[in-house]
Protein backbone atom coordinates (compact mmCIF):
# COMPACT_ATOMS: atom_id res chain seq x y z
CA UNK A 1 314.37 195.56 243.27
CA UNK A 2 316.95 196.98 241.12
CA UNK A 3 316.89 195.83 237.37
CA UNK A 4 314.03 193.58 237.29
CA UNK A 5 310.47 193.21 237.61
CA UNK A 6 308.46 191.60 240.38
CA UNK A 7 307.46 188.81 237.50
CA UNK A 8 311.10 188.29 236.57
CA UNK A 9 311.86 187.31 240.03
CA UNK A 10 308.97 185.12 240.53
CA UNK A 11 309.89 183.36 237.00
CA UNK A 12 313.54 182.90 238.42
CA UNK A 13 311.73 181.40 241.94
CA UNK A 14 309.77 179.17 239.14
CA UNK A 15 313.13 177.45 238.25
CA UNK A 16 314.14 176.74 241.42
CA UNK A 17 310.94 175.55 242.61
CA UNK A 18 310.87 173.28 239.58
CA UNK A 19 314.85 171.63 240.17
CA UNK A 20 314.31 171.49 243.72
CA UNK A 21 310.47 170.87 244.67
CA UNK A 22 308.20 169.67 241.50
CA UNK A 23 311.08 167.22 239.83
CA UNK A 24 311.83 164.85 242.80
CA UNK A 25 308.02 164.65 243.46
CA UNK A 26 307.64 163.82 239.75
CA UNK A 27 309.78 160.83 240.74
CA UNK A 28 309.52 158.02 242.78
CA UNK A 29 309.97 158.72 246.50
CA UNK A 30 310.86 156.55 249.06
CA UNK A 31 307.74 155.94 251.36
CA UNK A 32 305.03 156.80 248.76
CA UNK A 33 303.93 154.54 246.31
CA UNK A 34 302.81 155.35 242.95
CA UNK A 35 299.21 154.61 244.20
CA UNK A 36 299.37 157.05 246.42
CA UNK A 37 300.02 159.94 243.95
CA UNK A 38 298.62 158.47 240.54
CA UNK A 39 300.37 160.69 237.55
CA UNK A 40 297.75 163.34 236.32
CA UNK A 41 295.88 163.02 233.09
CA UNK A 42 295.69 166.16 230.35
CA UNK A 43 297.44 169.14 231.19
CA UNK A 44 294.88 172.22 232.26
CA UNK A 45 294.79 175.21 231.34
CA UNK A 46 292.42 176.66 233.35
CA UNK A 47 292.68 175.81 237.21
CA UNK A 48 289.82 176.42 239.98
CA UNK A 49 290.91 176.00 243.34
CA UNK A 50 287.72 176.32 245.65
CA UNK A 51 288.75 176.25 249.40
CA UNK A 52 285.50 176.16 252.06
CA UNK A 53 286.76 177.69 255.08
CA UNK A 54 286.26 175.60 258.15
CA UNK A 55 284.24 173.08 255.93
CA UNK A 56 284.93 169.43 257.12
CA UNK A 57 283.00 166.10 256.15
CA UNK A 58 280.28 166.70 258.80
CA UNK A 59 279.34 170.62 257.40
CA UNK A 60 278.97 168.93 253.98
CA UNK A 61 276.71 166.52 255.24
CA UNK A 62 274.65 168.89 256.75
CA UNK A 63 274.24 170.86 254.09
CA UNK A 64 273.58 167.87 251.69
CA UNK A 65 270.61 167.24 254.32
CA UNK A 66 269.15 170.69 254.40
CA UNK A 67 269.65 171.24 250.47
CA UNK A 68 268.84 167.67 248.84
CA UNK A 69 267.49 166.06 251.91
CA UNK A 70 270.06 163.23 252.04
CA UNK A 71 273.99 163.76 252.54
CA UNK A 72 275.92 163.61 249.48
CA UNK A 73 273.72 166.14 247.48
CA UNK A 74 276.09 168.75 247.27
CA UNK A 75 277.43 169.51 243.92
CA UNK A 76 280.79 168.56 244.42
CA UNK A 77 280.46 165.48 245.49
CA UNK A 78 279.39 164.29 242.52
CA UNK A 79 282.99 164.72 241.15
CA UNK A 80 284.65 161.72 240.03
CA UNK A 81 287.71 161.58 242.33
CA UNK A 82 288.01 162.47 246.39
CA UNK A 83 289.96 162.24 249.15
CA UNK A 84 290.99 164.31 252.26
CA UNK A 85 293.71 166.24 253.56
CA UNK A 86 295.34 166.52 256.97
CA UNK A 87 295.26 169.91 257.87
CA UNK A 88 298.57 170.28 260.09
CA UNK A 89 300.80 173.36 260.31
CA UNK A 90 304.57 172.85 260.32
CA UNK A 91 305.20 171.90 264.00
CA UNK A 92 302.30 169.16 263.66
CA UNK A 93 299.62 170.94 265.27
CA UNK A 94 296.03 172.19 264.20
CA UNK A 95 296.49 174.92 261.48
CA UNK A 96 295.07 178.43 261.46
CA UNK A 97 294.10 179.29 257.63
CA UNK A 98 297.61 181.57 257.52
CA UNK A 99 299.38 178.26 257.53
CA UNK A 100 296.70 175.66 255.60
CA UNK A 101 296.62 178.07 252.86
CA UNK A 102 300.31 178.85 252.73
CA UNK A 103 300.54 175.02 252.22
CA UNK A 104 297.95 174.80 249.48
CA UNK A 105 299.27 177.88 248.01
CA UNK A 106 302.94 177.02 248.06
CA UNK A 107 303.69 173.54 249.03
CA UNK A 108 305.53 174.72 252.17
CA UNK A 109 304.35 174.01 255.63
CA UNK A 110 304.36 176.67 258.23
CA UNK A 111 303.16 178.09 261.51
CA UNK A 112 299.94 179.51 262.23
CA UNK A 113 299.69 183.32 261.61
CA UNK A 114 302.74 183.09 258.59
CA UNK A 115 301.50 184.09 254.94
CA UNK A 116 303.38 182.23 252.69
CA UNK A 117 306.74 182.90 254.00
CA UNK A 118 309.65 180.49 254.40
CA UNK A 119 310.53 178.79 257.71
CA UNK A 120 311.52 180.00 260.41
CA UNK A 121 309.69 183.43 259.65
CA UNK A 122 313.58 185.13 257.93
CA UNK A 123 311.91 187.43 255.67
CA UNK A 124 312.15 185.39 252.65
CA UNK A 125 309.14 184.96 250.34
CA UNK A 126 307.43 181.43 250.00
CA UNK A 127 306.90 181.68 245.65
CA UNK A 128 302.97 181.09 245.46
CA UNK A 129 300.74 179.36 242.78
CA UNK A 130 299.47 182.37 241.67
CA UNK A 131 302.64 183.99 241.27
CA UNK A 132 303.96 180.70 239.40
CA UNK A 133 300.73 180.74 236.89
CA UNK A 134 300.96 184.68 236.35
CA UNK A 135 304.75 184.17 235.17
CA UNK A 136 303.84 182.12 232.98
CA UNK A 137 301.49 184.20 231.46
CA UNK A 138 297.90 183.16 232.80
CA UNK A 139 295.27 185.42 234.34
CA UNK A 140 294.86 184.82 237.75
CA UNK A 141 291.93 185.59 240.32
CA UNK A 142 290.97 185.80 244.34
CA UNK A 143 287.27 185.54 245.33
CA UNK A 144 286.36 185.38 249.06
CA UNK A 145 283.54 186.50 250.90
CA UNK A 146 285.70 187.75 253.83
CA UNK A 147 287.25 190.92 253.46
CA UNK A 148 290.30 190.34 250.39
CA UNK A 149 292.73 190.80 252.92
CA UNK A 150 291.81 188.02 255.08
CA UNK A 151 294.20 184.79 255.54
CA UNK A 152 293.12 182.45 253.03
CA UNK A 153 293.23 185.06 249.83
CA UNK A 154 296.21 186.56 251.67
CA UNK A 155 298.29 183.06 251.49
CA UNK A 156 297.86 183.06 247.19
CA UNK A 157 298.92 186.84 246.71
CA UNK A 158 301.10 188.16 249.15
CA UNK A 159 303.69 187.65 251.74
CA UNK A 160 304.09 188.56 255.28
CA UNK A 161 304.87 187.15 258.58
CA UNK A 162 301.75 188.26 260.19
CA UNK A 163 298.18 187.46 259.08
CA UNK A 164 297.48 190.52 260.39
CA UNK A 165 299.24 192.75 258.59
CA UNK A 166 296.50 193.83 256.46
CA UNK A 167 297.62 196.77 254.80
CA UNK A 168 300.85 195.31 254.03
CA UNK A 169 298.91 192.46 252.28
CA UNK A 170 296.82 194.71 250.40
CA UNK A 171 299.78 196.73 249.22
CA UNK A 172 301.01 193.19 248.01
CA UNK A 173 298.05 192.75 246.22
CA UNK A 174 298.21 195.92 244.27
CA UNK A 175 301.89 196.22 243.28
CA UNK A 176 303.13 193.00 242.96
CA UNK A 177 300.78 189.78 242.96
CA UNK A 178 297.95 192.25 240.91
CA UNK A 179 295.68 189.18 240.71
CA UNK A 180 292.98 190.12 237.31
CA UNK A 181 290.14 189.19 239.06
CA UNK A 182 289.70 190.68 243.61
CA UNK A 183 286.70 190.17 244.59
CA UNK A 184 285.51 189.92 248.15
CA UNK A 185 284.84 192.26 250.86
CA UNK A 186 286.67 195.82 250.81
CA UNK A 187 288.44 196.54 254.41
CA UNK A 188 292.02 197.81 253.61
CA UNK A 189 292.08 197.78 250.15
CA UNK A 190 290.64 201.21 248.67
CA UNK A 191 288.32 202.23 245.83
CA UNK A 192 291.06 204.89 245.22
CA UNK A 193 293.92 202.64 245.13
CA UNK A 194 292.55 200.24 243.31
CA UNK A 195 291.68 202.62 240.67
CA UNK A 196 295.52 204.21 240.98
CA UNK A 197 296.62 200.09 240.27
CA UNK A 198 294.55 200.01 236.68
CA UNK A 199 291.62 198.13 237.95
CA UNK A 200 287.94 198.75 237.24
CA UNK A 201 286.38 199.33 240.38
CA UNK A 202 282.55 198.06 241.00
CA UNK A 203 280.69 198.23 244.76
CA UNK A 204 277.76 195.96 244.37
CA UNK A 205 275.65 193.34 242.90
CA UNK A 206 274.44 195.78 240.00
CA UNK A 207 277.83 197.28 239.18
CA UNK A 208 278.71 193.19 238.85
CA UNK A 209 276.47 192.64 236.33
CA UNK A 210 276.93 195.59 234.66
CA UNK A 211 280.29 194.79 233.68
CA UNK A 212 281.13 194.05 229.70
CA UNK A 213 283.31 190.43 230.98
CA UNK A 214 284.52 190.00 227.33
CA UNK A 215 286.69 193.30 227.69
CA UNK A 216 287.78 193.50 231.18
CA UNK A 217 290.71 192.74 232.37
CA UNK A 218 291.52 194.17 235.85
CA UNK A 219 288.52 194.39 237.86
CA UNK A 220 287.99 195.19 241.86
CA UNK A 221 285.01 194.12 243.18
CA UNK A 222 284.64 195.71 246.93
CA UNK A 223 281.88 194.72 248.61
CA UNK A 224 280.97 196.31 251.47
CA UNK A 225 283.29 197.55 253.92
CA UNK A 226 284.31 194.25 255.88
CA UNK A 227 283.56 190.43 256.12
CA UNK A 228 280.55 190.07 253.19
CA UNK A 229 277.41 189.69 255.04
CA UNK A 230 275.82 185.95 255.81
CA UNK A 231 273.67 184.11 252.83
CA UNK A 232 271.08 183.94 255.57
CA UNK A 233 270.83 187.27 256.67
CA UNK A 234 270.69 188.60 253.07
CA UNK A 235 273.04 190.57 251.27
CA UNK A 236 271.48 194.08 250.97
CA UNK A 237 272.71 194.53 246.81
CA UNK A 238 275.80 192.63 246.79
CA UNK A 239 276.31 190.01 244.87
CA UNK A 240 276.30 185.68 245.90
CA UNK A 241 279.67 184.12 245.77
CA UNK A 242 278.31 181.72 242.72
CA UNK A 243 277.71 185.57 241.00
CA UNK A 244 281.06 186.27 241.64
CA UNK A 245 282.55 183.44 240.54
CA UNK A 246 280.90 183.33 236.87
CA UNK A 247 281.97 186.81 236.87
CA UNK A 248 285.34 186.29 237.36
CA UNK A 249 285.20 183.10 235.00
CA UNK A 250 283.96 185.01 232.49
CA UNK A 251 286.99 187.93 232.88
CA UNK A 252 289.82 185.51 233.22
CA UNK A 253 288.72 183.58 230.31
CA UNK A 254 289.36 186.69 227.77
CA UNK A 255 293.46 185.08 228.70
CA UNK A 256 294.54 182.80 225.61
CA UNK A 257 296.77 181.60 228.21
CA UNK A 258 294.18 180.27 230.48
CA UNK A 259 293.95 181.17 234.34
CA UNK A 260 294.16 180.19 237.73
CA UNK A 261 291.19 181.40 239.71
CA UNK A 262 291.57 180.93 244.01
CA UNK A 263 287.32 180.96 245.59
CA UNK A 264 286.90 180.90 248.94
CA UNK A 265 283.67 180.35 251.15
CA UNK A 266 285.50 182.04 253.99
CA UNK A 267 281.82 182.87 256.31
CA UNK A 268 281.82 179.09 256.62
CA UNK A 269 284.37 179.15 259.31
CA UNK A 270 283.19 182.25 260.83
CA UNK A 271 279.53 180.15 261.27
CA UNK A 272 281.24 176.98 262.59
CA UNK A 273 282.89 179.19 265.28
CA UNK A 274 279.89 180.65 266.54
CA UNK A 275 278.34 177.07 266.70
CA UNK A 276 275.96 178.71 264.30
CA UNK A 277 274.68 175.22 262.15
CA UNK A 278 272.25 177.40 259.87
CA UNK A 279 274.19 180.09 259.03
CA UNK A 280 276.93 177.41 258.27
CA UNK A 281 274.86 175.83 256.50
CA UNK A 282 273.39 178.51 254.18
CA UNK A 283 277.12 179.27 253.63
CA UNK A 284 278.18 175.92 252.23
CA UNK A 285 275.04 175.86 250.05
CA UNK A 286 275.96 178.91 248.50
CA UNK A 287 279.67 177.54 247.92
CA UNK A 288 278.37 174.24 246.54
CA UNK A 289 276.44 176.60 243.77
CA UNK A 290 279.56 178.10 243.12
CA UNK A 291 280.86 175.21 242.30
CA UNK A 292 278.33 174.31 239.94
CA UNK A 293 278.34 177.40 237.97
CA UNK A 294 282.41 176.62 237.28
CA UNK A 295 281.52 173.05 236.31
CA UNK A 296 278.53 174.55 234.14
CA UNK A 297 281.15 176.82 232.82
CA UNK A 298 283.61 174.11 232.03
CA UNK A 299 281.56 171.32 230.89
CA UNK A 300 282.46 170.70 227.91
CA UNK A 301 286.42 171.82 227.58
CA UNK A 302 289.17 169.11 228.49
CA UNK A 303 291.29 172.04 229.70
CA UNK A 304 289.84 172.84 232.98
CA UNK A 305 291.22 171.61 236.17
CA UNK A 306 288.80 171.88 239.41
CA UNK A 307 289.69 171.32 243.03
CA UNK A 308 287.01 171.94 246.27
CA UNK A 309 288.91 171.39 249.52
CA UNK A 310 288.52 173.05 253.00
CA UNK A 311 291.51 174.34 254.75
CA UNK A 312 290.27 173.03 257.79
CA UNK A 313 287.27 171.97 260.11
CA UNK A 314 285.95 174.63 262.69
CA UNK A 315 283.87 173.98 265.44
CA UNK A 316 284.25 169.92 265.82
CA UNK A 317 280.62 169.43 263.87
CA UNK A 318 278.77 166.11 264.21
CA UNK A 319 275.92 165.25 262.55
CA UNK A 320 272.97 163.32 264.62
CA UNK A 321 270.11 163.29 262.94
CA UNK A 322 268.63 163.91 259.33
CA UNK A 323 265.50 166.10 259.82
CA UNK A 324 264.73 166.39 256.02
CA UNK A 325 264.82 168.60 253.21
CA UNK A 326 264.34 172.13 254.40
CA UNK A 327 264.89 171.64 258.05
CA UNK A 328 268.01 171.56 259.78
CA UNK A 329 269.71 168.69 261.26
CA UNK A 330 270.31 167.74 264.71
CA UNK A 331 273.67 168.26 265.63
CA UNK A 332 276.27 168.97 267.94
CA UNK A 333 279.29 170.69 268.42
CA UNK A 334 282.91 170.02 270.27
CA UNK A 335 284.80 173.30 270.01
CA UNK A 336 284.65 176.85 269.07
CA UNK A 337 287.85 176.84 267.84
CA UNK A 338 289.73 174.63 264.76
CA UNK A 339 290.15 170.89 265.27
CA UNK A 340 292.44 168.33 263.02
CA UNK A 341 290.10 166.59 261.61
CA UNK A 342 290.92 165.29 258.41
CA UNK A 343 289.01 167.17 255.08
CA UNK A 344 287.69 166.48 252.64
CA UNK A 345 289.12 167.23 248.91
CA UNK A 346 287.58 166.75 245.76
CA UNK A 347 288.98 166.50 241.73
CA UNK A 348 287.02 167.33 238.81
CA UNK A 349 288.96 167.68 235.15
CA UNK A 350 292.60 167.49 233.92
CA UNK A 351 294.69 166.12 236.51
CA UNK A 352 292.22 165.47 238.74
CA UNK A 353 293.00 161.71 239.47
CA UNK A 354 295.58 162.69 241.51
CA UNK A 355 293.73 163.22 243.99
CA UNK A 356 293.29 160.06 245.96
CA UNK A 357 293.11 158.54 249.88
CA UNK A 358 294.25 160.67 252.30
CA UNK A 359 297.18 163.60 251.50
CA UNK A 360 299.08 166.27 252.87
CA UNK A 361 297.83 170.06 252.26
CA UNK A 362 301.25 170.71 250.50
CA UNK A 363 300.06 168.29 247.83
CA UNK A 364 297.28 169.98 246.80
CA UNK A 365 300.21 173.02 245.64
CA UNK A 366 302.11 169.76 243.53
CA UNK A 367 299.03 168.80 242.24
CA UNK A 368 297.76 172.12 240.87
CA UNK A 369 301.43 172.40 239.33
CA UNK A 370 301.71 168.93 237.95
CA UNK A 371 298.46 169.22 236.36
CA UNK A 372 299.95 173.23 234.93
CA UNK A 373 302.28 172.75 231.99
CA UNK A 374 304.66 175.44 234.08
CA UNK A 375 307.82 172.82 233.94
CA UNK A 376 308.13 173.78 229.98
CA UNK A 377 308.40 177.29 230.83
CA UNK A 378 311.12 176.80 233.82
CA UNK A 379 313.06 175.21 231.86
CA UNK A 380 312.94 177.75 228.97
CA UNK A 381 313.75 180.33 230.94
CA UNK A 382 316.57 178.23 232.60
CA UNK A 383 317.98 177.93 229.05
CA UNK A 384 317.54 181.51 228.71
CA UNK A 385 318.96 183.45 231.80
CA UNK A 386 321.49 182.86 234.13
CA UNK A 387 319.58 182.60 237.86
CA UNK A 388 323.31 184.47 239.01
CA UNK A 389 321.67 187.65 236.98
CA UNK A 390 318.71 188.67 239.49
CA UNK A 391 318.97 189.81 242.54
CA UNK A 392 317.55 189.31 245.39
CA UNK A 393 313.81 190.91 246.51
């Protein structure tokens, strides 16, 4: 990219995205009532975005049942302001995480399989949140417990027009998106080349905790050597997604700028396709303590925006039976695969009363961005530079 940086472009893509996408949806729109998209209170600083692969309303209950004994025990759903989504890809039909995350990540529908790219597949790049938040100076942050590379993590940090294309996406990761915080499982993205990219490089639960958080600033956490291993099978010295998430709260936080911080519970999905109810189970538990350590964390600022969605529901889950605290519930299942079932979504924090009744996936991107005080900075560097003095990617 001759004469600029990766940043400069994405800054330029910031403009644009704020003239052409954020601005009318500021506005009124014909078909959508202000009721339906309530303005955000507070602007926030620092924005959580916690996606539960494959998590519909029926996987929540069931882990409310198992955990508290009674649905609605979870820790997110004490949050003040819910909703759900409806998890469609761009031609209307049920979404692979590729495409639901694109959406979330970019406010651009697409098909299945397509990581944040623009429609129809041309090659050009889809800007992401991450990328706008980084331009304008914040720390930013992926935690999964599938392998990094995997489509959900994929969608905030790189671009390609194959899920698949792991090494390409990891090779996004480390040149261009360079999120502060990678944590998740390590297939495809090296110890070495992590190193060779500035970060700090840690294997395992101890090397976690050993970290000083108040100094670093680029840190790698590879765990394992594919998908991170089930809650209920145990995790052999790695470290809980809740561990990883204060971890990387505590990191980003060192930003005066604030952050935006992307956690998935991606072994949720994997569970609901194997029709396995415990092991999906133990998996949303462990996300719904995530959750709780970021609202611990956050408790008492007004600057912190938090959002728990799914990016779909796997497996068709219903819920029979409460069998009490401890035991699982009788249930059934309709499908291996992904269904479109509506999902739920859940506000905590500035901006969070946007989220209301039911709304697309591409909201969620408008609403992390509304709620961001990025359309100051477009605009400043619209006054500054002349968007005929890039060039294209």
């Amino acid at each position: 990219m001759p004469g600029r940086s990766h940043v400069e472009f994405v800054q330029t893509l910031a403009i644009a995205f704020f003239l052409l996408v954020l601005a009318p949806f500021s506005c009124s729109q014909e078909g959508v009532t202000p009721a339906s998209h309530p303005a955000p209170t507070g602007t926030a600083k620092n924005i959580i975005l916690f996606i539960g692969d494959g998590m519909g309303f029926e996987q929540v209950k069931a882990a409310g049942m198992y955990e508290g004994g009674a649905a609605g025990t979870l820790s997110f759903e004490a949050f003040p302001y819910r909703g759900s989504t409806k998890p469609l890809n761009a031609e209307g039909g049920v979404t692979d995480s590729a495409a639901s995350a694109t959406a979330m990540a970019t406010g651009n529908k697409v098909s299945n399989g397509v990581i944040s790219m623009s429609i129809p597949g041309n090659g050009n790049p889809s800007v992401t949140v991450l990328e706008l938040l980084k331009a304008e100076g914040k720390s930013t942050g992926l935690v999964t417990t599938t392998f990094v590379t995997h489509a959900t993590a994929a969608a905030f940090g790189a671009h390609e027009p194959d899920r698949n294309n792991y090494v390409n996406i990891a090779g996004d990761y480390l040149r261009d998106a360079r999120p502060n915080v990678l944590f998740g499982g390590a297939k495809y993205v090296t110890k070495p080349a992590a190193a060779a990219a500035g970060y700090t490089v840690v294997a395992d639960r101890a090397g976690l905790q050993a970290l000083d958080t108040e100094t670093e600033s680029m840190v790698s956490g590879q765990f394992g050597g594919d998908h991170m291993p089930y809650e209920l099978d145990g995790l052999g010295g790695l470290p809980h997604l809740s561990e990883m998430t204060l971890a990387a709260l505590h990191i980003l936080d060192n930003d005066p700028d604030g952050f935006f911080l992307m956690v998935e519970g991606g072994r949720i999905d994997h569970a609901c396709h194997a029709n396995d109810i415990e092991r999906t189970i133990r998996e949303t538990i462990e996300f719904s303590r995530a959750v709780a350590k970021a609202v611990e964390w956050g408790r008492n600022r007004s600057d912190v925006l938090i959002i728990v969605t799914a990016d779909h529901e796997a497996g068709g889950l219903q819920v029979l039976a409460n069998n009490g605290m401890g035991i699982v519930p009788t249930v059934t299942w309709g499908t291996t695969g992904h269904t479109a079932s509506e999902i739920p979504v859940y506000g905590w924090g500035a901006g969070a009363a946007s989220i209301s009744g039911s709304i697309e996936n591409t909201d969620i991107f408008r609403i992390l961005m509304q709620s961001s005080a990025l359309p100051s900075v477009a605009f400043s560097f619209l006054s500054m530079r002349s968007p005929a003095s890039f060039h294209s990617p």
